[in-house]
Protein backbone atom coordinates (compact mmCIF):
# COMPACT_ATOMS: atom_id res chain seq x y z
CA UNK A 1 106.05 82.90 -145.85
CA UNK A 2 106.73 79.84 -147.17
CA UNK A 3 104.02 76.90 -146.95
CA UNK A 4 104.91 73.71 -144.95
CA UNK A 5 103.51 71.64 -148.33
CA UNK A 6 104.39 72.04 -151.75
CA UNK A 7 101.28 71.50 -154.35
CA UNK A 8 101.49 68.31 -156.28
CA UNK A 9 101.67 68.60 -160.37
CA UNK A 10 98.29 67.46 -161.76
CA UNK A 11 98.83 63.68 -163.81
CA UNK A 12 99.94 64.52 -167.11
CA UNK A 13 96.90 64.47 -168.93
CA UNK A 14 95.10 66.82 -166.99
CA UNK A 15 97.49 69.74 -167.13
CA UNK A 16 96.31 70.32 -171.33
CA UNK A 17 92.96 69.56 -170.65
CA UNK A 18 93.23 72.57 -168.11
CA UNK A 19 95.19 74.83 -170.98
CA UNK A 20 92.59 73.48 -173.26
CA UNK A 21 89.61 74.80 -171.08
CA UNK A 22 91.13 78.05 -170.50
CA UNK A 23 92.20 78.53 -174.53
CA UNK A 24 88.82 77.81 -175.68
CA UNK A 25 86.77 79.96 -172.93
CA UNK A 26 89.42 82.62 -173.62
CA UNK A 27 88.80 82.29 -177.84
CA UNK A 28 85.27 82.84 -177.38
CA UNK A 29 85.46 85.28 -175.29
CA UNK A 30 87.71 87.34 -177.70
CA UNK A 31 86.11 86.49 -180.71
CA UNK A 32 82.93 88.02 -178.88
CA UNK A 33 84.96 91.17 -177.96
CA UNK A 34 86.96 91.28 -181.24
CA UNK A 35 84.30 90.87 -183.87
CA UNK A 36 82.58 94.38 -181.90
CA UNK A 37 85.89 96.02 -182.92
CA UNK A 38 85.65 94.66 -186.03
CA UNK A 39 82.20 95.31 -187.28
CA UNK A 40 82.98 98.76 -185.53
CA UNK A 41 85.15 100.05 -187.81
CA UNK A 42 83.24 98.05 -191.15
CA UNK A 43 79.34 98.45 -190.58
CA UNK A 44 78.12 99.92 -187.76
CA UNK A 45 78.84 103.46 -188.48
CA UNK A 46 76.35 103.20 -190.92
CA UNK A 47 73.86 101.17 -189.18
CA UNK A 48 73.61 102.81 -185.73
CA UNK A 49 75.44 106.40 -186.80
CA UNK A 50 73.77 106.76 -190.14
CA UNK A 51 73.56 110.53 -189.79
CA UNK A 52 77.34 111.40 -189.26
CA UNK A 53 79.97 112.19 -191.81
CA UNK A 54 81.54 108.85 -192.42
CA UNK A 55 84.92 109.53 -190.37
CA UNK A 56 82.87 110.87 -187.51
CA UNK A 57 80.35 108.04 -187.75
CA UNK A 58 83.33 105.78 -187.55
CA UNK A 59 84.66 107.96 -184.27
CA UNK A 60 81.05 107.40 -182.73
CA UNK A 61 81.12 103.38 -183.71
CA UNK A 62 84.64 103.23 -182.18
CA UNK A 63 82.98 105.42 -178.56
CA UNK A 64 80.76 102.76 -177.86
CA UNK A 65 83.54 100.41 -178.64
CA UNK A 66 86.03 101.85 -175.59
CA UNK A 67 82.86 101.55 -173.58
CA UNK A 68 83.27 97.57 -173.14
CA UNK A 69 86.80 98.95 -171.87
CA UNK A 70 85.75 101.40 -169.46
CA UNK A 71 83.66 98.30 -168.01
CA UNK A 72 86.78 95.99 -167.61
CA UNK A 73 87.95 97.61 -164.35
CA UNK A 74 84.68 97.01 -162.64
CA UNK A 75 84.63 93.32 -164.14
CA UNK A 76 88.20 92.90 -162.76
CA UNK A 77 87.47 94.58 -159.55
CA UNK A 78 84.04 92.25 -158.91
CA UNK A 79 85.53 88.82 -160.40
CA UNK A 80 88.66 89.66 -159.07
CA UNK A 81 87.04 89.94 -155.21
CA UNK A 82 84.92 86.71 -155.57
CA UNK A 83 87.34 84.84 -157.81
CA UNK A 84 90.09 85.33 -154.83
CA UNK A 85 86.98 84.18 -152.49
CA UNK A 86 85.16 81.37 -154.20
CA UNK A 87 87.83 80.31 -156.62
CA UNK A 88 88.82 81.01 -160.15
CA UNK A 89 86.58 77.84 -161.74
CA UNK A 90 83.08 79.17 -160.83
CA UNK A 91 83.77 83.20 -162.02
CA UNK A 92 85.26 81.76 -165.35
CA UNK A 93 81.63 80.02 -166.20
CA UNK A 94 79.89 83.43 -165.61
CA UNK A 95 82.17 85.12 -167.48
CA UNK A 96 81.46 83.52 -170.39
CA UNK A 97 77.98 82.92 -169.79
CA UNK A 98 77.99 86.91 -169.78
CA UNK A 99 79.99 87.48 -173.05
CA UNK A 100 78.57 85.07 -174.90
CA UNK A 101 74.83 86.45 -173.90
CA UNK A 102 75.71 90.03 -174.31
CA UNK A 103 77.18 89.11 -178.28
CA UNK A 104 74.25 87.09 -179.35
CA UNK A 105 71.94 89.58 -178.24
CA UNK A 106 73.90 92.30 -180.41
CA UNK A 107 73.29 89.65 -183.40
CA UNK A 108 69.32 90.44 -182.83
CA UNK A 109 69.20 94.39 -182.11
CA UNK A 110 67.30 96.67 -184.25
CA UNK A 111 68.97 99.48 -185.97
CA UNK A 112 68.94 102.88 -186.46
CA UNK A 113 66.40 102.81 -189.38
CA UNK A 114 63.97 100.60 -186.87
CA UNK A 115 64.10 102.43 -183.27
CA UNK A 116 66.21 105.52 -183.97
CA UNK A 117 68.40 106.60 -181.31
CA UNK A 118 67.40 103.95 -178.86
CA UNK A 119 69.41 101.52 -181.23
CA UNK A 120 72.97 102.59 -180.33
CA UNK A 121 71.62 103.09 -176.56
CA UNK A 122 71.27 99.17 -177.01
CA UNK A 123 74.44 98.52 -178.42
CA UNK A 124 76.13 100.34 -175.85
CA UNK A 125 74.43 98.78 -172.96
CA UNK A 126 75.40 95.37 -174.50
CA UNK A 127 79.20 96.62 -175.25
CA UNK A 128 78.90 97.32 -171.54
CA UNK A 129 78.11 93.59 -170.58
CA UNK A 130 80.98 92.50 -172.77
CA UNK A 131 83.77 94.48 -171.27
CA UNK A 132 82.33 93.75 -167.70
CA UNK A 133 82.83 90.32 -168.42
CA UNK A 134 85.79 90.37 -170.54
CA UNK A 135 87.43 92.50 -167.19
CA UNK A 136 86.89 89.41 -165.62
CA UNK A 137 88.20 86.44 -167.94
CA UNK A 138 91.81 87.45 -168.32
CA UNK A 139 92.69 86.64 -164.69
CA UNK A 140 90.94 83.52 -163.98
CA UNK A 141 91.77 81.86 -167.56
CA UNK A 142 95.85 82.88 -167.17
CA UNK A 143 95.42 81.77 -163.43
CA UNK A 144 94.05 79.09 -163.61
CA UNK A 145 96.74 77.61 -165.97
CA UNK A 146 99.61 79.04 -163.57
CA UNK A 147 98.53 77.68 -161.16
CA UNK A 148 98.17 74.10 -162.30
CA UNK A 149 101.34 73.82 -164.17
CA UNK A 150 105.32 73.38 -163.22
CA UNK A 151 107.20 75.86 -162.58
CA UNK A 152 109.64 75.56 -165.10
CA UNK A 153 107.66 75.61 -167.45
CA UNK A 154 105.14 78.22 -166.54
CA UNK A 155 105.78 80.74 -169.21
CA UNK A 156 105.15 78.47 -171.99
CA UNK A 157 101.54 76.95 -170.06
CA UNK A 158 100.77 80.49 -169.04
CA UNK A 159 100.98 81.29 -172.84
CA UNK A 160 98.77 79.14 -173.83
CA UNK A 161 95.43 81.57 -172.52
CA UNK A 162 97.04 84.23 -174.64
CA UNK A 163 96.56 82.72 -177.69
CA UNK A 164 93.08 83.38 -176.61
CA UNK A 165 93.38 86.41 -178.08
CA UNK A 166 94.63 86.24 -181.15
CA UNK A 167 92.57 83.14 -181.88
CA UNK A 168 89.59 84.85 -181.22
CA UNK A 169 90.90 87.94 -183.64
CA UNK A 170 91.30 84.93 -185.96
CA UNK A 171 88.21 83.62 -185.73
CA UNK A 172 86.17 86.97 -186.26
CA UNK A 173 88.09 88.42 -188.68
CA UNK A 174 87.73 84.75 -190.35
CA UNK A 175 84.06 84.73 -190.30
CA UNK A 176 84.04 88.36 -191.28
CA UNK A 177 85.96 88.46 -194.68
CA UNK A 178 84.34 84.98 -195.57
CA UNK A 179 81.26 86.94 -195.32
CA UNK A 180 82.25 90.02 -197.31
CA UNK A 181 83.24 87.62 -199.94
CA UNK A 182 80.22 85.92 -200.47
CA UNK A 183 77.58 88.12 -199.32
CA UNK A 184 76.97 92.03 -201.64
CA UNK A 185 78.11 94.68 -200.08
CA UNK A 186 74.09 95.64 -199.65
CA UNK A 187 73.33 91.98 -198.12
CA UNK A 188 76.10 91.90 -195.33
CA UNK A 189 75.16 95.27 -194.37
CA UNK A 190 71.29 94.68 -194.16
CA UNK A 191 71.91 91.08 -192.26
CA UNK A 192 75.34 89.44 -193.00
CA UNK A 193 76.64 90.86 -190.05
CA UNK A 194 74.52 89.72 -187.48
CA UNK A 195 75.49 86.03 -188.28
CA UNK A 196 78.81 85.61 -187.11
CA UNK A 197 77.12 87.44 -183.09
CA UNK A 198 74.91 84.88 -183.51
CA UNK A 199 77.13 82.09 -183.69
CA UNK A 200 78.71 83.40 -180.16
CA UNK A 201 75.84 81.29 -178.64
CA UNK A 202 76.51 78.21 -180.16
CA UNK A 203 80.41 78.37 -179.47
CA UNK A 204 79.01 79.46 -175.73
CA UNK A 205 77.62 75.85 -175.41
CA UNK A 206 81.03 74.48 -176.24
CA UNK A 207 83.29 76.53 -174.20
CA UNK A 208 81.02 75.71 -170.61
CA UNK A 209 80.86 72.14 -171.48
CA UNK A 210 84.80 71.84 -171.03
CA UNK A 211 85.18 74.56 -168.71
CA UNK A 212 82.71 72.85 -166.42
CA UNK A 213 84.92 69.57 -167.01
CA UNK A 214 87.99 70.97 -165.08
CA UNK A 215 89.36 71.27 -161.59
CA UNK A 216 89.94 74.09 -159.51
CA UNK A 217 93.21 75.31 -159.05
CA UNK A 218 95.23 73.17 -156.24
CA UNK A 219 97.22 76.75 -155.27
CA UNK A 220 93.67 78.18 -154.26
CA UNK A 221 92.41 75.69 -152.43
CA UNK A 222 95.42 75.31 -150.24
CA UNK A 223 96.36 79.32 -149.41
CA UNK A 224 92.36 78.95 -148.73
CA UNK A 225 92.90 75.93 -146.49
CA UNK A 226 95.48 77.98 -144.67
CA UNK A 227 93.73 81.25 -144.09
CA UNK A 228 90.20 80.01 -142.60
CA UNK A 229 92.77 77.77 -140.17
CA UNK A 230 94.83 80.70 -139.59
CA UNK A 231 91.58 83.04 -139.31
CA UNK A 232 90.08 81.61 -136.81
CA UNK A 233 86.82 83.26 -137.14
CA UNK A 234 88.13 86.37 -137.72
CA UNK A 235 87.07 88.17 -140.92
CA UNK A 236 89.63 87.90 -143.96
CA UNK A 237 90.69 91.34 -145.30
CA UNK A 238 89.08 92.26 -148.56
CA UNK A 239 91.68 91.01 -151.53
CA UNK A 240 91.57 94.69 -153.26
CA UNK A 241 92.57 95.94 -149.73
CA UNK A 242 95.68 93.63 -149.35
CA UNK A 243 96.77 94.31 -153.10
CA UNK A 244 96.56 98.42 -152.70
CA UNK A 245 98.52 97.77 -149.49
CA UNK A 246 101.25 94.92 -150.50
CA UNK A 247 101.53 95.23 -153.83
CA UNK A 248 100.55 98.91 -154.69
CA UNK A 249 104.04 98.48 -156.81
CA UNK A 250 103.55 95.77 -158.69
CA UNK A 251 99.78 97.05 -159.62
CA UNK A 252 101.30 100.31 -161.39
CA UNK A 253 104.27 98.09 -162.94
CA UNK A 254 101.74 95.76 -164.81
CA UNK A 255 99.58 98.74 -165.41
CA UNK A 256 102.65 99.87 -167.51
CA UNK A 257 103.48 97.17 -168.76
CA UNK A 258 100.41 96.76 -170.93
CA UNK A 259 100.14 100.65 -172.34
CA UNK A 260 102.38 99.70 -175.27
CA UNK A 261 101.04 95.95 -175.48
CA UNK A 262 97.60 97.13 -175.35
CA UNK A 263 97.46 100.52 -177.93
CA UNK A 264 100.06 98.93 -180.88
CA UNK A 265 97.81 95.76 -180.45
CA UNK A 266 94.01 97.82 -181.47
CA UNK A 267 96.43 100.40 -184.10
CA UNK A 268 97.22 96.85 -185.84
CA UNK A 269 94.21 94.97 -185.77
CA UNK A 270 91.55 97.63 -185.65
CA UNK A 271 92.39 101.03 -186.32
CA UNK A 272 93.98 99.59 -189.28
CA UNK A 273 90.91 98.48 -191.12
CA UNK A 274 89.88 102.21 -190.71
CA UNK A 275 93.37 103.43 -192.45
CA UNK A 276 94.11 100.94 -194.98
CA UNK A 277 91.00 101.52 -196.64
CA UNK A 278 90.66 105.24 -196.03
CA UNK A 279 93.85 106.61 -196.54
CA UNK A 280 95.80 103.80 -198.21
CA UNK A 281 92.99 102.92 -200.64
CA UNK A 282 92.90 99.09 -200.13
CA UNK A 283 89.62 97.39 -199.87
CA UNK A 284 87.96 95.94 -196.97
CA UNK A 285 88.51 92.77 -197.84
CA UNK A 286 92.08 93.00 -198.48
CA UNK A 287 92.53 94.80 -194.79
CA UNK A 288 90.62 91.96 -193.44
CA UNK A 289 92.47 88.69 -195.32
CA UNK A 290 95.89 91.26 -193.78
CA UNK A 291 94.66 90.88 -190.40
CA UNK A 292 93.69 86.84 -190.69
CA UNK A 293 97.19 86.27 -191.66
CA UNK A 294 99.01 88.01 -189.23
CA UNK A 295 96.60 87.09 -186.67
CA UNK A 296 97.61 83.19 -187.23
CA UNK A 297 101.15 83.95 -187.26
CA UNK A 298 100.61 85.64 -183.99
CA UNK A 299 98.73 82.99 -182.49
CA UNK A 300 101.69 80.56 -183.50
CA UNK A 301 104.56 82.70 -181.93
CA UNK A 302 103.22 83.36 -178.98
CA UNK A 303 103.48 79.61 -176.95
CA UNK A 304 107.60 80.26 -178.50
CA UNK A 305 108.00 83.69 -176.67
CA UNK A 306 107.07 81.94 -173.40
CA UNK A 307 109.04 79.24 -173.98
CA UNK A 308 111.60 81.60 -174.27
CA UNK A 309 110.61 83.11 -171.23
CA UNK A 310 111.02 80.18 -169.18
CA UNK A 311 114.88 80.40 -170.32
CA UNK A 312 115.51 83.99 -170.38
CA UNK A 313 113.26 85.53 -168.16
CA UNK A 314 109.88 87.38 -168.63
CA UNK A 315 111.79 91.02 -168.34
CA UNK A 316 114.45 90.50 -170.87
CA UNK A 317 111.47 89.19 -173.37
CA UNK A 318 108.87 91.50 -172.69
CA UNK A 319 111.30 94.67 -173.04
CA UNK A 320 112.47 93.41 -176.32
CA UNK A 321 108.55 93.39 -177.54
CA UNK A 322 107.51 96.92 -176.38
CA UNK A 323 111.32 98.22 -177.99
CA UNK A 324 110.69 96.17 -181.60
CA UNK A 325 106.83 97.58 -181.76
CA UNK A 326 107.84 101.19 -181.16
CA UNK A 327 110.27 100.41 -183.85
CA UNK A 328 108.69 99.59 -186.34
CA UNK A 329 105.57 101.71 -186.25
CA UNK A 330 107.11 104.04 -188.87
CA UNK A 331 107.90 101.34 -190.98
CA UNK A 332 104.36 99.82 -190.28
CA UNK A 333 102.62 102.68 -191.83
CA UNK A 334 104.75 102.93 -194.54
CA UNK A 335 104.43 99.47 -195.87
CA UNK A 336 100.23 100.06 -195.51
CA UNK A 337 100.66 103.00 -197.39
CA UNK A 338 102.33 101.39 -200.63
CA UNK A 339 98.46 99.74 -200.71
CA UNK A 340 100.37 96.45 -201.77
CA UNK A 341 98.56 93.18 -200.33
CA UNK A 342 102.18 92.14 -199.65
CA UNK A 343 103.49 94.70 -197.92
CA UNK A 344 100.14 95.37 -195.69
CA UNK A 345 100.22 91.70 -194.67
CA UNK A 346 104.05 92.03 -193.83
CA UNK A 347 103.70 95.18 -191.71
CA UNK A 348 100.94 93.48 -189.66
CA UNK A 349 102.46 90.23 -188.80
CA UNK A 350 105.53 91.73 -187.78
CA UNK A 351 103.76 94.01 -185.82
CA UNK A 352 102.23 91.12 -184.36
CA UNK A 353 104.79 88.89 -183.84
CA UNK A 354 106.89 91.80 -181.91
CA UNK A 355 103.35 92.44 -180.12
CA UNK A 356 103.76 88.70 -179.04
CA UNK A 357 107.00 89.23 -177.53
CA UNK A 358 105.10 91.21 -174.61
CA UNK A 359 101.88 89.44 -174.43
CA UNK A 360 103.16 85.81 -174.59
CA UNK A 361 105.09 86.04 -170.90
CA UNK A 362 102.24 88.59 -169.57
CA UNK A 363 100.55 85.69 -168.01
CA UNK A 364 103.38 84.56 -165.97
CA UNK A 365 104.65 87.72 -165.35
CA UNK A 366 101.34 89.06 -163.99
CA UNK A 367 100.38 85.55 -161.85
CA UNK A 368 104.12 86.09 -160.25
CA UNK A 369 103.70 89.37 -158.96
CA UNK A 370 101.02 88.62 -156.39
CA UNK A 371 100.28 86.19 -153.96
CA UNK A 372 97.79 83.54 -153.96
CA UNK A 373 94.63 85.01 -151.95
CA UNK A 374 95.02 88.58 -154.30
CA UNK A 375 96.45 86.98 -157.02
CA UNK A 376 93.24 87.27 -159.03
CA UNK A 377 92.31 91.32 -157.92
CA UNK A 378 96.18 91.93 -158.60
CA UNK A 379 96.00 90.56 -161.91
CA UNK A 380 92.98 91.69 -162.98
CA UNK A 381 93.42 95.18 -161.72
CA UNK A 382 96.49 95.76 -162.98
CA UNK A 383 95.50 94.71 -166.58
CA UNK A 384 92.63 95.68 -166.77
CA UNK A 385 93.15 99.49 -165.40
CA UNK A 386 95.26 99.67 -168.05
CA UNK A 387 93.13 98.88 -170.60
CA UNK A 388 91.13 102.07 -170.20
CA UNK A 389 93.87 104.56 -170.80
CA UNK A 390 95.30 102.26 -173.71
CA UNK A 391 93.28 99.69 -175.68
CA UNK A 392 90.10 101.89 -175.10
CA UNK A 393 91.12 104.99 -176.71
CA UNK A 394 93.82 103.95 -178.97
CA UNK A 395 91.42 103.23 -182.40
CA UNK A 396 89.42 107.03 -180.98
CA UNK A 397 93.10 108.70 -180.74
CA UNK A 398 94.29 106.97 -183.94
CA UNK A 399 90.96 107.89 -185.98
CA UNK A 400 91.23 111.20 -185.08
CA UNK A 401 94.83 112.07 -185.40
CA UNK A 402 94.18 110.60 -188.68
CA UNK A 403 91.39 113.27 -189.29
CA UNK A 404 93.31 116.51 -188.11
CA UNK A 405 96.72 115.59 -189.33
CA UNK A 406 95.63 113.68 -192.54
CA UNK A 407 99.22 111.10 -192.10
CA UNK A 408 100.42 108.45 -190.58
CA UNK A 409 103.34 110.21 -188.32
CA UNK A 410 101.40 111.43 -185.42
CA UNK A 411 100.19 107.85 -185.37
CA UNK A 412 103.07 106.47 -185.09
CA UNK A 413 104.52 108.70 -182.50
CA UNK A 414 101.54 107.39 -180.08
CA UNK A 415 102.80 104.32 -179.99
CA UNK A 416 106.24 104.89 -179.63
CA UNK A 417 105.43 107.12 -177.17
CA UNK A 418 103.28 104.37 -175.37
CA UNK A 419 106.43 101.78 -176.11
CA UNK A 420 108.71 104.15 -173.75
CA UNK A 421 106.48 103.80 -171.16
CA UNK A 422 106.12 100.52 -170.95
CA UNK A 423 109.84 100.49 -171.12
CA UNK A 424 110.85 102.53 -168.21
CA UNK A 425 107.58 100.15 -166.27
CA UNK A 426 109.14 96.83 -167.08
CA UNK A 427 112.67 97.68 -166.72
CA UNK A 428 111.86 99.40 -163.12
CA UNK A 429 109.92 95.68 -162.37
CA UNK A 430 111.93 92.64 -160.77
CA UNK A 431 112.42 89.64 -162.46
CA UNK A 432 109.30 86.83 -161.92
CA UNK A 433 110.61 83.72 -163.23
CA UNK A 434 112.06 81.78 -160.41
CA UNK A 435 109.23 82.80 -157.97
CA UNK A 436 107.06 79.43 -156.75
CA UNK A 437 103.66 80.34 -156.93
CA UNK A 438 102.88 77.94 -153.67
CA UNK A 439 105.34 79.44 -151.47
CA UNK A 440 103.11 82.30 -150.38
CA UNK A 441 99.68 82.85 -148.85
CA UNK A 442 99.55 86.61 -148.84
CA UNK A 443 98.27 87.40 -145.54
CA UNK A 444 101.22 89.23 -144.58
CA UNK A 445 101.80 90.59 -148.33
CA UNK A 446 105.50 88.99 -149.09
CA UNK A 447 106.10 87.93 -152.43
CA UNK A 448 108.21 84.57 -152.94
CA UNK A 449 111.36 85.38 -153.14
CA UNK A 450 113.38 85.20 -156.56
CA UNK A 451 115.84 81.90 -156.41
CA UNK A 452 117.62 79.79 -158.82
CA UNK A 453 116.45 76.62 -156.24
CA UNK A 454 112.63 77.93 -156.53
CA UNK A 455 112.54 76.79 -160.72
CA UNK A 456 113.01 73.40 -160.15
CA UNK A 457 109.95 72.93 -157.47
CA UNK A 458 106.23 72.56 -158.45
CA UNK A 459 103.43 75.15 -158.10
């Protein structure tokens, strides 16, 4: 149903304020997620599972890490419902209010040694807050910027968010191996580690401040405008009951579309600081400085595969991601294995940058499938779902097919394996690009239709 006004483009200045707001919330938020994953897999088998064998104190560290996913679908489901109510602004604050609370308070828990078992109890309940929280960031940062920007140019702004993620990697793994270089092995694991949670709080305070500076998104506030005319007093259907109904489809689609984005993503940047200094004898520091490389690579490729997107389509780029990961898993390991600095910091930024290929024109992709009053549950749902059977497990599966099989190759096999799925998810979705974001309300569930004429107007 197409709207009798089009949304104007926000003045030129505001438009990267808005991608600024979103890219810094987002940041935080990930280096708040990422530094658990992190300091998973480096210390806190040892602090909070000091009783284990090593490689099942590392299994137990990684459990309560695939907790904070288990708690993204409810975070999606709950921000998604009010953020397709209230707007996308408001349940963006709370978000990160939530994450960055959650990750300082992890910076001040006692360990094992001081409370016993109640200590990973703790840490779990905190993981808990952070995956509730980060279930409900992804949506309203990507939408927020898709909604503000041009349509022409929607891959590349959508982008923008994304980098989120690998900026945050880059920022934890940053603080991390500056630590480990100047701290005794002894000193960061009695109280190095709790400084870089503590400095969540402080990067909190700067994230609200411009978050709070920014508009809502024009797109909301008119497909709101419309429905309580339209309503009429009558009570608006729940937004997780219009996407299960109208867009049941696209829900499973994105759902796929993330299994091999999501697992290769934690097998490069996490499970791999398990492996390369288990099996491939490299040292922690050398798996870390691996990761900060390849994680600022990835954070510089990412705005150029949605660029691309914009020109080619999200489909065509997205498929050729998920295809070049599951391709190069076997040479991945292989290169880790050689325990060459080199080598270990090629196979993880071209893991990354192929990783890119899928997550740079997710944004879009995602924000196009749904119309305006679900757009947020849609979204959210459908990536965040996914995130339980993929991201969660995928350092437990990896760390214990490393275990029983002793190799690499079953490894690798789970991600191809993951890398055919998302395959046959994409390339049964319909192409996104063209769609105007505007053109539909959602009350009646159709989804703008695909045109050449739709790129040149404006969300």
């Amino acid at each position: 149903m197409a709207s009798g006004t089009t949304t104007a483009p926000p003045p030129p200045a505001s438009l990267p304020r808005i991608v600024a707001a979103s890219l810094i919330g987002t940041t935080i938020e990930w280096y708040d997620f990422f530094l658990y994953g992190s300091a998973a897999a480096l210390v806190f088998n040892k602090l909070f599972f000091p009783d284990s064998d090593p490689l099942v104190g590392t299994l137990l560290s990684f459990l309560t890490y695939a907790v904070g996913f288990a708690a993204r679908p409810l975070g999606a489901l709950v921000f998604g419902h009010y953020g397709d109510r209230l707007g996308r602004k408001k349940l963006l604050v709370l978000s990160l209010l939530l994450m960055g609370g959650a990750t300082f308070a992890i910076g001040l828990l006692p360990t094992h040694a001081t409370v016993g078992a109640a200590a990973p109890v703790l840490l779990t309940v905190l993981r808990l807050v952070q995956g509730f929280a980060l279930g409900g960031e992804w949506g309203g940062a990507v939408l927020l910027v898709s909604e503000h920007g041009d349509a022409r140019r929607r891959g590349f702004w959508a982008s923008w968010p994304q980098t989120g993620a690998p900026a945050g990697q880059l920022l934890a793994t940053g603080v991390l191996s500056l630590l480990t270089a100047v701290l005794s092995d002894d000193a960061f694991g009695t109280w190095g580690w709790r400084i870089p949670f503590l400095l969540s709080g402080v990067l909190v305070l700067v994230g609200l401040w411009i978050r709070l500076s920014v508009d809502e998104s024009p797109v909301f506030k008119e497909a709101r405008e419309r429905a309580e005319a339209r309503r009429d007093g009558a009570q608006e259907k729940l937004p997780l009951v219009s996407v299960l109904r109208h867009h049941w489809r696209d829900v499973l689609v994105a759902m796929g579309a993330r299994m091999a984005e999501n697992i290769s993503y934690y097998v490069i940047t996490a499970f791999i600081l398990v492996y390369a200094t288990t099996s491939a004898g490299v040292s922690k520091q050398t798996a870390l400085n691996a990761v900060l490389i390849g994680s600022a690579v990835h954070f510089a490729v990412i705005p150029a595969w949605g660029a691309l997107s914009d020109r080619v389509g999200r489909r065509p780029v997205y498929l050729l991601g998920a295809a070049g990961v599951g391709l190069w898993m076997f040479p991945f390991f292989a290169l880790v294995d050689t325990g060459s600095f080199g080598y270990l910091i090629l196979a993880v930024t071209v893991g990354l940058v192929l990783h890119g290929a899928m997550y740079a024109p997710q944004a879009a992709f995602f924000a196009e499938m749904f119309a305006t009053r679900m757009r947020y549950s849609g979204a959210s749902i459908g990536a965040q779902f996914a995130s339980v059977a993929a991201g969660a497990p995928a350092p437990l599966i990896a760390t214990a097919l490393l275990k029983d099989y002793g190799g690499s190759t079953p490894i690798a096999l789970y991600v191809i394996a993951a890398a055919v799925l998302t395959l046959i998810a994409v390339g049964l979705g319909r192409e996104t690009r063209h769609r105007d974001l505007a053109q539909v309300d959602g009350e009646d569930g159709e989804t703008p239709a695909a045109s050449p004429a739709a790129e040149a107007r404006t969300v």
